[in-house]
PDB file of N, CA and C in Angstrom:
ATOM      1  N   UNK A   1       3.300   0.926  -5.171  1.00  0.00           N
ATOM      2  CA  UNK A   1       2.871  -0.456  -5.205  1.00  0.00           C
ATOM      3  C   UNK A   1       2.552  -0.798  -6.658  1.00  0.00           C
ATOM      4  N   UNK A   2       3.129  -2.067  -6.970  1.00  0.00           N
ATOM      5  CA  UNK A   2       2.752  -2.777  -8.342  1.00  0.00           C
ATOM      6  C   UNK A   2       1.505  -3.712  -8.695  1.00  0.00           C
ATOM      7  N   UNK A   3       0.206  -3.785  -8.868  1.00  0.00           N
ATOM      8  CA  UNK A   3      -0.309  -4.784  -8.992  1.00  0.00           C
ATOM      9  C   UNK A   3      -0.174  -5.165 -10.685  1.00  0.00           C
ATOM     10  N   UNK A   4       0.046  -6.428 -10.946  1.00  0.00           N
ATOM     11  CA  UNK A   4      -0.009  -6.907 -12.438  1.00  0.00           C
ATOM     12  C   UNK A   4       0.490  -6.170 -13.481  1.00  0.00           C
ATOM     13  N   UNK A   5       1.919  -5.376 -13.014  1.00  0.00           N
ATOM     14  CA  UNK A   5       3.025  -4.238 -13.886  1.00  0.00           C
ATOM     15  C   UNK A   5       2.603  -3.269 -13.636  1.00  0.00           C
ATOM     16  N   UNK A   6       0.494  -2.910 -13.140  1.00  0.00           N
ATOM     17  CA  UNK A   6       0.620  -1.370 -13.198  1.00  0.00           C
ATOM     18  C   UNK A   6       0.821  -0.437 -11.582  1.00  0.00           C
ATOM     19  N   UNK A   7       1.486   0.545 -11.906  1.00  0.00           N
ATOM     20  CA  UNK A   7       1.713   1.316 -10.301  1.00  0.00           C
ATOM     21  C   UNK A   7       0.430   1.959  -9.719  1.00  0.00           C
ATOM     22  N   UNK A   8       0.528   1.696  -8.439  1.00  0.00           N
ATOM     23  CA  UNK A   8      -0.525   2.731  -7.862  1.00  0.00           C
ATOM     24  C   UNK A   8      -0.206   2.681  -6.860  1.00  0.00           C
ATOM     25  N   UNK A   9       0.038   4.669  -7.001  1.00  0.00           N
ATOM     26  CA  UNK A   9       0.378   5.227  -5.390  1.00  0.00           C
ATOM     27  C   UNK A   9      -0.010   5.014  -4.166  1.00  0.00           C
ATOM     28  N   UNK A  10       0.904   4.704  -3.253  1.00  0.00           N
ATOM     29  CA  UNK A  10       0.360   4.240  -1.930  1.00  0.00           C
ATOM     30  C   UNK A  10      -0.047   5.615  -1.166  1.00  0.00           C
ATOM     31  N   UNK A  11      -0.951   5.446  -0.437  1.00  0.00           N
ATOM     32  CA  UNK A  11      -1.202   6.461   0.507  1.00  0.00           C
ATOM     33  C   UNK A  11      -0.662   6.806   1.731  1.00  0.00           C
ATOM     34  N   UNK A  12      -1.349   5.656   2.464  1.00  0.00           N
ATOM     35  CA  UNK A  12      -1.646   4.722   3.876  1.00  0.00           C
ATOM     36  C   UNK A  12      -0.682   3.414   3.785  1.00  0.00           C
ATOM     37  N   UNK A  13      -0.027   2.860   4.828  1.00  0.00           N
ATOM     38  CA  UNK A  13       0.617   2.092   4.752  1.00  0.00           C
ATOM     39  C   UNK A  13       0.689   1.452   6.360  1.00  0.00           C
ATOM     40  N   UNK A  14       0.388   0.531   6.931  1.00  0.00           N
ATOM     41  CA  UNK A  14       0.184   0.140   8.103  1.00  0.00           C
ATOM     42  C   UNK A  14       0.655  -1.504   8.385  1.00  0.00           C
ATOM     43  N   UNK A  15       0.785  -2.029   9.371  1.00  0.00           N
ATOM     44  CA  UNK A  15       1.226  -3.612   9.358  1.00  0.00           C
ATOM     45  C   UNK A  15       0.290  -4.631   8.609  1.00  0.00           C
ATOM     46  N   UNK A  16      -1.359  -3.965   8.408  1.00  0.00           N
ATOM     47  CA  UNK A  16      -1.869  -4.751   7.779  1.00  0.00           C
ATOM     48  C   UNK A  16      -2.789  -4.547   6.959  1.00  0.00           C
ATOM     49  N   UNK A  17      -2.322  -3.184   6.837  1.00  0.00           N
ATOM     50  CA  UNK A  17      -3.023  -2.893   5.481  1.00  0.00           C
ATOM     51  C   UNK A  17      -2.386  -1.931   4.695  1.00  0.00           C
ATOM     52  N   UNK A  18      -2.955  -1.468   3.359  1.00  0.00           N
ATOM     53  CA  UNK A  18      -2.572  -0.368   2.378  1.00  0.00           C
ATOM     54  C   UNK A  18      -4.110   0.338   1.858  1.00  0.00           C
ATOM     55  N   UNK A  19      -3.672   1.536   1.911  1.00  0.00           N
ATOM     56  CA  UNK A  19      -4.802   2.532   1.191  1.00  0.00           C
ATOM     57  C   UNK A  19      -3.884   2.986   0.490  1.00  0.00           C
ATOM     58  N   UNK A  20      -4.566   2.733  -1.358  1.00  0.00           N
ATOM     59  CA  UNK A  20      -4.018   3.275  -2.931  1.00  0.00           C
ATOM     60  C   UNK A  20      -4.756   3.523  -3.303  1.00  0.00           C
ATOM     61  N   UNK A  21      -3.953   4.479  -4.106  1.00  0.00           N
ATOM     62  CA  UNK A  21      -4.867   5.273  -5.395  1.00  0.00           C
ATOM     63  C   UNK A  21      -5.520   4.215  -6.590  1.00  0.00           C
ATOM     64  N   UNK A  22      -6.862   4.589  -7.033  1.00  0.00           N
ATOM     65  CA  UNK A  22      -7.159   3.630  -7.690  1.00  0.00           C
ATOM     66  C   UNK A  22      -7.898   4.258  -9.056  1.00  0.00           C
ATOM     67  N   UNK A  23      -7.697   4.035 -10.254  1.00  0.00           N
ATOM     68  CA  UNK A  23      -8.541   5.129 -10.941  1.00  0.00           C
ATOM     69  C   UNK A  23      -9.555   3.868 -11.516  1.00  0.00           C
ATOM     70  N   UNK A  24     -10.434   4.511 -11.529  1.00  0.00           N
ATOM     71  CA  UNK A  24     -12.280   4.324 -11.771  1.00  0.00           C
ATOM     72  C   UNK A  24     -12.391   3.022 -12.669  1.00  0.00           C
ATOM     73  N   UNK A  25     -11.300   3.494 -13.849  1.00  0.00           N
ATOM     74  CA  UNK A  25     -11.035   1.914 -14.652  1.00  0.00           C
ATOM     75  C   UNK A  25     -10.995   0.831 -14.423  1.00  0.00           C
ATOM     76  N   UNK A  26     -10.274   1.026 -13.048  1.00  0.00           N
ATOM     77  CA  UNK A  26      -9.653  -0.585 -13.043  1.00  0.00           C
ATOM     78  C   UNK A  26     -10.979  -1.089 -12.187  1.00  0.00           C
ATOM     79  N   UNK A  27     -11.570  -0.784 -11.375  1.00  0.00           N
ATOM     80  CA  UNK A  27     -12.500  -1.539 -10.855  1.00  0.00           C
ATOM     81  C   UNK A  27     -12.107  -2.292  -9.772  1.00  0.00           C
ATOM     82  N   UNK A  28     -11.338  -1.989  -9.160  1.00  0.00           N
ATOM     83  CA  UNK A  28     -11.271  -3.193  -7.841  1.00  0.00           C
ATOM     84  C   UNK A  28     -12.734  -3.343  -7.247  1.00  0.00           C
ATOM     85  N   UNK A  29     -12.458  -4.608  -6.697  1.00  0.00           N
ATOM     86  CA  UNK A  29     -13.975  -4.775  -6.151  1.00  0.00           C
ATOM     87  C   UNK A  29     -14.092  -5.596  -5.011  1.00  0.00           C
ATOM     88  N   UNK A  30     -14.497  -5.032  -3.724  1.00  0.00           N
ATOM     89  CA  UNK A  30     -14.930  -5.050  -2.683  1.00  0.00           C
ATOM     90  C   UNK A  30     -14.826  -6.807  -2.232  1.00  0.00           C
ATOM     91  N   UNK A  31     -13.927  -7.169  -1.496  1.00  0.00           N
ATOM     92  CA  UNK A  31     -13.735  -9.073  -1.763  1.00  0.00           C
ATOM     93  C   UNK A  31     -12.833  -9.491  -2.147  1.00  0.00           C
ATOM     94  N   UNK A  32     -12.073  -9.048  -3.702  1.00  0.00           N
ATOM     95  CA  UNK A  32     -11.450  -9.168  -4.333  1.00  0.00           C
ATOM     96  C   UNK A  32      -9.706  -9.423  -3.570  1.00  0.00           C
ATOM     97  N   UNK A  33      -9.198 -10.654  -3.889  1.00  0.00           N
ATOM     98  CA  UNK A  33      -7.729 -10.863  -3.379  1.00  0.00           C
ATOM     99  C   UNK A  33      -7.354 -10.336  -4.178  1.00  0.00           C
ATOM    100  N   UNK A  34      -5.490  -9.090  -3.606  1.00  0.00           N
ATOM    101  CA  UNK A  34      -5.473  -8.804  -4.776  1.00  0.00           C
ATOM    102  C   UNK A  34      -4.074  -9.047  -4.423  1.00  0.00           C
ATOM    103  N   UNK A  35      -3.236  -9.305  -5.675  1.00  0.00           N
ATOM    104  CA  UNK A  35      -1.343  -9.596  -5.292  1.00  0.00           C
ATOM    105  C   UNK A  35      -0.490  -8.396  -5.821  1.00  0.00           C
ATOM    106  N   UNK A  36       0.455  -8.433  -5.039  1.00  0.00           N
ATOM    107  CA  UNK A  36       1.282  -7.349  -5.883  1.00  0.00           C
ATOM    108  C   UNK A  36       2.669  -6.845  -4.901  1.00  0.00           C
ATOM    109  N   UNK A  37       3.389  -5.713  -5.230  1.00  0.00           N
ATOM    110  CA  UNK A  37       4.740  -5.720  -4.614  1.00  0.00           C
ATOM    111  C   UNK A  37       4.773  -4.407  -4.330  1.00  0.00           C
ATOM    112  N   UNK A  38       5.237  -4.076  -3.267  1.00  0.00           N
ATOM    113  CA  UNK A  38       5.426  -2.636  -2.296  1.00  0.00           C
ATOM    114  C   UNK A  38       7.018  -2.511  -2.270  1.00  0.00           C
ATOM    115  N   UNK A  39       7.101  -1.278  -3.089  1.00  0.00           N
ATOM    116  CA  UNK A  39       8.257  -0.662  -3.313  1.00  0.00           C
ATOM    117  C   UNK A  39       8.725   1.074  -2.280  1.00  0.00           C
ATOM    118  N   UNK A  40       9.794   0.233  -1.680  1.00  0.00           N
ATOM    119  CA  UNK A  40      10.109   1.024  -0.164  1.00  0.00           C
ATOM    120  C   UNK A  40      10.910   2.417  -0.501  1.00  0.00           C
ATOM    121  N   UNK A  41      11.028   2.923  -0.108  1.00  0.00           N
ATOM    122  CA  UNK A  41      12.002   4.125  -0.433  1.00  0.00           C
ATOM    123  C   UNK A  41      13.451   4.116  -0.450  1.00  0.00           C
ATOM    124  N   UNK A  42      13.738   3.155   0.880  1.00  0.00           N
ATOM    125  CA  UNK A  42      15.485   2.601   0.349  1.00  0.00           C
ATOM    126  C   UNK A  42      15.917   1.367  -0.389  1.00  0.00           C
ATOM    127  N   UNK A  43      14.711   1.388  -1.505  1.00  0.00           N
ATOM    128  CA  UNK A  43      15.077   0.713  -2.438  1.00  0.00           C
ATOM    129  C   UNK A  43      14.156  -0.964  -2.247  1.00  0.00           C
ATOM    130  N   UNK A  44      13.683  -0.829  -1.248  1.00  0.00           N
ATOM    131  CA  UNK A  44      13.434  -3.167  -1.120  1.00  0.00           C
ATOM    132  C   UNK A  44      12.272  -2.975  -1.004  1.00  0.00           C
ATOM    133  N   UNK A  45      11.690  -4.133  -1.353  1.00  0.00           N
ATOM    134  CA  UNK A  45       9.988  -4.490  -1.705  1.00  0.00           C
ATOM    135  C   UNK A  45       9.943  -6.194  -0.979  1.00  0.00           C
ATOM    136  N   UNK A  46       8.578  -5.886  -1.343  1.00  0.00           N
ATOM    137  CA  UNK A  46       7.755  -7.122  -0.519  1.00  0.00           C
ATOM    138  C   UNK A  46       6.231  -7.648  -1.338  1.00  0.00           C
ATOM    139  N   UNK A  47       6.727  -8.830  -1.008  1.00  0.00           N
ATOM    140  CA  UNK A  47       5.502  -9.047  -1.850  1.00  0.00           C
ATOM    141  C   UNK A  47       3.959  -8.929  -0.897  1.00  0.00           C
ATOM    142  N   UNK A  48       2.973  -8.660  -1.468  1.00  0.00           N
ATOM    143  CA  UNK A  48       1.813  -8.708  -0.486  1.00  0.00           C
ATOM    144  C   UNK A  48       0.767  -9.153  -1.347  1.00  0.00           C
ATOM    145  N   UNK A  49      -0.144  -9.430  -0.130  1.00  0.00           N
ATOM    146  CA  UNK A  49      -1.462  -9.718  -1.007  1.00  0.00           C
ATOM    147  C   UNK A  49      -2.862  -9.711   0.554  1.00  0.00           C
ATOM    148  N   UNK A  50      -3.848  -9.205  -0.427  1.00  0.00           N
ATOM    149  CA  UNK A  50      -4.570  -9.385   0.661  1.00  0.00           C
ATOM    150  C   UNK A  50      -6.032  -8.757   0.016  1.00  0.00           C
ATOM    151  N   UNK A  51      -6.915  -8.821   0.517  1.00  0.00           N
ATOM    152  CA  UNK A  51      -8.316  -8.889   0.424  1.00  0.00           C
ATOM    153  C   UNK A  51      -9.103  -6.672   0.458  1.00  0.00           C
ATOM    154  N   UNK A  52      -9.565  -6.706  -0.878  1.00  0.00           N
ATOM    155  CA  UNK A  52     -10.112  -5.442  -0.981  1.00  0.00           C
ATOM    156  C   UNK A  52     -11.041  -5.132  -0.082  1.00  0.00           C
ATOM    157  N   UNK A  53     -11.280  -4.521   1.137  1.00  0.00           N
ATOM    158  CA  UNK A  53     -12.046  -3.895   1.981  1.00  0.00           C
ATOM    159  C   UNK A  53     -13.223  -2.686   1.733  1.00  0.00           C
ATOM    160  N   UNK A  54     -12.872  -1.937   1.078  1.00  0.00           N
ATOM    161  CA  UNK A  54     -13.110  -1.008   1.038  1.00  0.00           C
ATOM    162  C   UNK A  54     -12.797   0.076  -0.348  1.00  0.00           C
ATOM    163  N   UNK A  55     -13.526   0.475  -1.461  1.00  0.00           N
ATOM    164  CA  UNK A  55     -13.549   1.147  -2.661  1.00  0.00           C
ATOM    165  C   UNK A  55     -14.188   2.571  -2.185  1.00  0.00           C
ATOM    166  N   UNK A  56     -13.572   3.609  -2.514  1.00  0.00           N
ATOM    167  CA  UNK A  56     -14.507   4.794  -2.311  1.00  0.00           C
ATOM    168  C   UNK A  56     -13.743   6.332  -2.751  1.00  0.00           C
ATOM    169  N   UNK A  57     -13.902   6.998  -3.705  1.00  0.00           N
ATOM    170  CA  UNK A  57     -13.345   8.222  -4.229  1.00  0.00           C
ATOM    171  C   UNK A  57     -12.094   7.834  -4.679  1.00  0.00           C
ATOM    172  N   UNK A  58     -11.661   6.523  -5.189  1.00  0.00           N
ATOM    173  CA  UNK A  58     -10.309   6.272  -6.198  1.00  0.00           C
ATOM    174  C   UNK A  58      -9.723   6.275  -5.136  1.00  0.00           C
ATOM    175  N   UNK A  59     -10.153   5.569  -4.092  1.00  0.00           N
ATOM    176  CA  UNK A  59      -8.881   4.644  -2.939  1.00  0.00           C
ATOM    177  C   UNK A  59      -9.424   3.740  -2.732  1.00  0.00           C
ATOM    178  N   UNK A  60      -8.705   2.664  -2.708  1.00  0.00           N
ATOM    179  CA  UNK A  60      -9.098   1.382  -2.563  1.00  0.00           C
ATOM    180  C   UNK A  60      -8.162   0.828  -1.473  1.00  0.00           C
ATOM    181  N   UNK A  61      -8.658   0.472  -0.176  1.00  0.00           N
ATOM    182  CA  UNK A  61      -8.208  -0.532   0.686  1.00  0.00           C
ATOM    183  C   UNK A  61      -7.956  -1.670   1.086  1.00  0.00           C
ATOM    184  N   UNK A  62      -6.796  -2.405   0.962  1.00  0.00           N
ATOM    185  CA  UNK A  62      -6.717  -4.184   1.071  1.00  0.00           C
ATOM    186  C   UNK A  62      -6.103  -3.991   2.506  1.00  0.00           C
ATOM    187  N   UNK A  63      -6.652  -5.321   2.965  1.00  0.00           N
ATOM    188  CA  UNK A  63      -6.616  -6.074   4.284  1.00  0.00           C
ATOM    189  C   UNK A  63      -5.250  -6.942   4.150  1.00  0.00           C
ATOM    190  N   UNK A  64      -4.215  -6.909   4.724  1.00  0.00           N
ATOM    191  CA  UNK A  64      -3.226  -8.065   4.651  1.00  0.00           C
ATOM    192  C   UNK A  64      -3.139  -9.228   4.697  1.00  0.00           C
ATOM    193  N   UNK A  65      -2.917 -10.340   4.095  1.00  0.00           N
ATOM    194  CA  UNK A  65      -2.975 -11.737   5.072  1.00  0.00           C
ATOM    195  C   UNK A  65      -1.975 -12.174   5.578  1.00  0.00           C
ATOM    196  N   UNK A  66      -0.845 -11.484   5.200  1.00  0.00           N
ATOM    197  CA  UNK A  66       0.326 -11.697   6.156  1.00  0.00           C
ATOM    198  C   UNK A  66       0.735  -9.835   6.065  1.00  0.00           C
ATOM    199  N   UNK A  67       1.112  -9.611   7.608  1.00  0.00           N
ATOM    200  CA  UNK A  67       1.598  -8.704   8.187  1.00  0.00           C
ATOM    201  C   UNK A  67       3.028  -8.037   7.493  1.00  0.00           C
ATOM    202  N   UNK A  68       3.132  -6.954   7.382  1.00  0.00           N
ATOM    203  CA  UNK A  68       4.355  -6.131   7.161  1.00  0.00           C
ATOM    204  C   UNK A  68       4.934  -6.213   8.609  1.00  0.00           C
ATOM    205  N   UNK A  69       6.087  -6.366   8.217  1.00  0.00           N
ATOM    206  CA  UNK A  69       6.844  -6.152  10.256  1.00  0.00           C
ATOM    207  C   UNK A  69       6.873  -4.752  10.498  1.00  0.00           C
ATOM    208  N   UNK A  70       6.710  -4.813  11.833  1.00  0.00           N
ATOM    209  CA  UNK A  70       6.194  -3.388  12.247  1.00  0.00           C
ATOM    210  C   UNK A  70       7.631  -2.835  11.996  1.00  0.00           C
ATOM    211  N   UNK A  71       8.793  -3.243  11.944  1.00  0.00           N
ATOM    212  CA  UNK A  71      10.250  -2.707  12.264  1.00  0.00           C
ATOM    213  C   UNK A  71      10.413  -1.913  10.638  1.00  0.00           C
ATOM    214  N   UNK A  72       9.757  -2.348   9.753  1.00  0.00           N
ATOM    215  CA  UNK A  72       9.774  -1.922   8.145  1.00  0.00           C
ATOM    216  C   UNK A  72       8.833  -0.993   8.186  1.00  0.00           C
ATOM    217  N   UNK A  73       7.775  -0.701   8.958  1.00  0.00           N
ATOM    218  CA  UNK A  73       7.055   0.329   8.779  1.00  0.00           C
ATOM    219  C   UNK A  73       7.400   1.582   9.177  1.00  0.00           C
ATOM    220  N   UNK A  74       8.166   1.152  11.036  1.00  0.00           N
ATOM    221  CA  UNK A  74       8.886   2.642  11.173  1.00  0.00           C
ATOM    222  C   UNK A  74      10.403   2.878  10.756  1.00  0.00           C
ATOM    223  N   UNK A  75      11.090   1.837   9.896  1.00  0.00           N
ATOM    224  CA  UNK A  75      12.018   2.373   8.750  1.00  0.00           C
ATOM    225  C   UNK A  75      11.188   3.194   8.147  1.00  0.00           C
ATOM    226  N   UNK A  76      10.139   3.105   7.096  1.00  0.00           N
ATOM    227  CA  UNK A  76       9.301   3.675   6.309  1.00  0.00           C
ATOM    228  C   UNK A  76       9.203   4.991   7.095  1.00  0.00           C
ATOM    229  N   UNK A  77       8.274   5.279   7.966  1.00  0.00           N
ATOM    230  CA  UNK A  77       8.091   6.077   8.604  1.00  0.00           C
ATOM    231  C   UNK A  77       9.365   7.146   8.781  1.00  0.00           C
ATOM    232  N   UNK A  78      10.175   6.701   9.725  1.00  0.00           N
ATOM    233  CA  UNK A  78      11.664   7.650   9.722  1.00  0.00           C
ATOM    234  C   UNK A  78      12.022   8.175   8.665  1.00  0.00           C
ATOM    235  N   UNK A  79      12.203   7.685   7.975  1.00  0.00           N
ATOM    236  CA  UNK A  79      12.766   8.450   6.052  1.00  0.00           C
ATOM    237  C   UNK A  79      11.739   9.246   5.549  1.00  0.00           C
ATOM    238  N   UNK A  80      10.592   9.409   5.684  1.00  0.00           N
ATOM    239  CA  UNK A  80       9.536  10.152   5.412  1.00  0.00           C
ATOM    240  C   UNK A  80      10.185  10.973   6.104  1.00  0.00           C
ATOM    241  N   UNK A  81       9.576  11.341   7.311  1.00  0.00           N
ATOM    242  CA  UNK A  81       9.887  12.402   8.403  1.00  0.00           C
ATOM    243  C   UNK A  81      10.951  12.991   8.019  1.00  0.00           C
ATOM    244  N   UNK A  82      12.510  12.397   7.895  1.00  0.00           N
ATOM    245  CA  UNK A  82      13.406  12.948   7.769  1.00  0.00           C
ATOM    246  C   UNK A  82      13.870  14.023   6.645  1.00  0.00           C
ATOM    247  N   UNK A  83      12.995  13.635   5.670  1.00  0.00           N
ATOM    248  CA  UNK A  83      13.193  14.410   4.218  1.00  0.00           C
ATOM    249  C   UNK A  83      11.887  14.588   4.406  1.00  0.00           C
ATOM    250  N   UNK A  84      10.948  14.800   4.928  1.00  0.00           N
ATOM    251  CA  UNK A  84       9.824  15.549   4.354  1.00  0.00           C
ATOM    252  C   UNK A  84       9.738  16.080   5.592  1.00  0.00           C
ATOM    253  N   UNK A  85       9.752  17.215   6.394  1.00  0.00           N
ATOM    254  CA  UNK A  85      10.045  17.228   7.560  1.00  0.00           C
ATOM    255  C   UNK A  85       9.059  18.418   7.386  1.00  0.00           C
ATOM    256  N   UNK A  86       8.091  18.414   8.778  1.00  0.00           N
ATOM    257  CA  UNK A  86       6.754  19.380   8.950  1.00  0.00           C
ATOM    258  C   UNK A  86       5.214  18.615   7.929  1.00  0.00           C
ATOM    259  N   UNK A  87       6.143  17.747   7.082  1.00  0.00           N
ATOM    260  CA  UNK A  87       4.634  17.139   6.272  1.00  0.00           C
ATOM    261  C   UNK A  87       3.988  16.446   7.258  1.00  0.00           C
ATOM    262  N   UNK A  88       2.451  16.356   7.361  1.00  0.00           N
ATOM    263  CA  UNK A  88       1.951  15.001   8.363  1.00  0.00           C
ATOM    264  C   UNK A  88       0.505  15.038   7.647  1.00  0.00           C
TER     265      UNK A  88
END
């Protein structure tokens, strides 16, 4: 995921939310809308945006305000599994 050019690794990825890596610097903060673009593994992105929930050990959680389709998540999902196979 891209917020404002810089990357940060996604963790968690769900229809309406994301848990990323966040380092200590940047400060997200609890409230905070935040925008940015989710970059998929076969290549296509989406723009998102949505509301910081939750800060705690350099993960930071946003709330969606519009939904990922569930049909893109278990694309996501399948290609994991398939090449990473026994990871969970």
């Amino acid at each position: 995921m891209f917020v404002e050019g810089e990357p940060y690794p996604v963790i968690d990825l769900c229809e309406r939310g994301i848990r990323f890596l966040s380092s200590k610097e940047e400060g997200f903060e609890i409230g905070e809308t935040v925008q940015g673009v989710v970059h998929f593994a076969d290549g296509t992105t989406i723009q998102i945006e949505g509301k910081v929930m939750r800060v705690q050990d350099r993960h930071a959680v946003l709330h969606l305000g519009t939904p990922i389709s569930p049909a893109k998540v278990l694309q996501e999902q399948r290609y994991l599994l398939r090449h990473f196979p026994g990871y969970e």
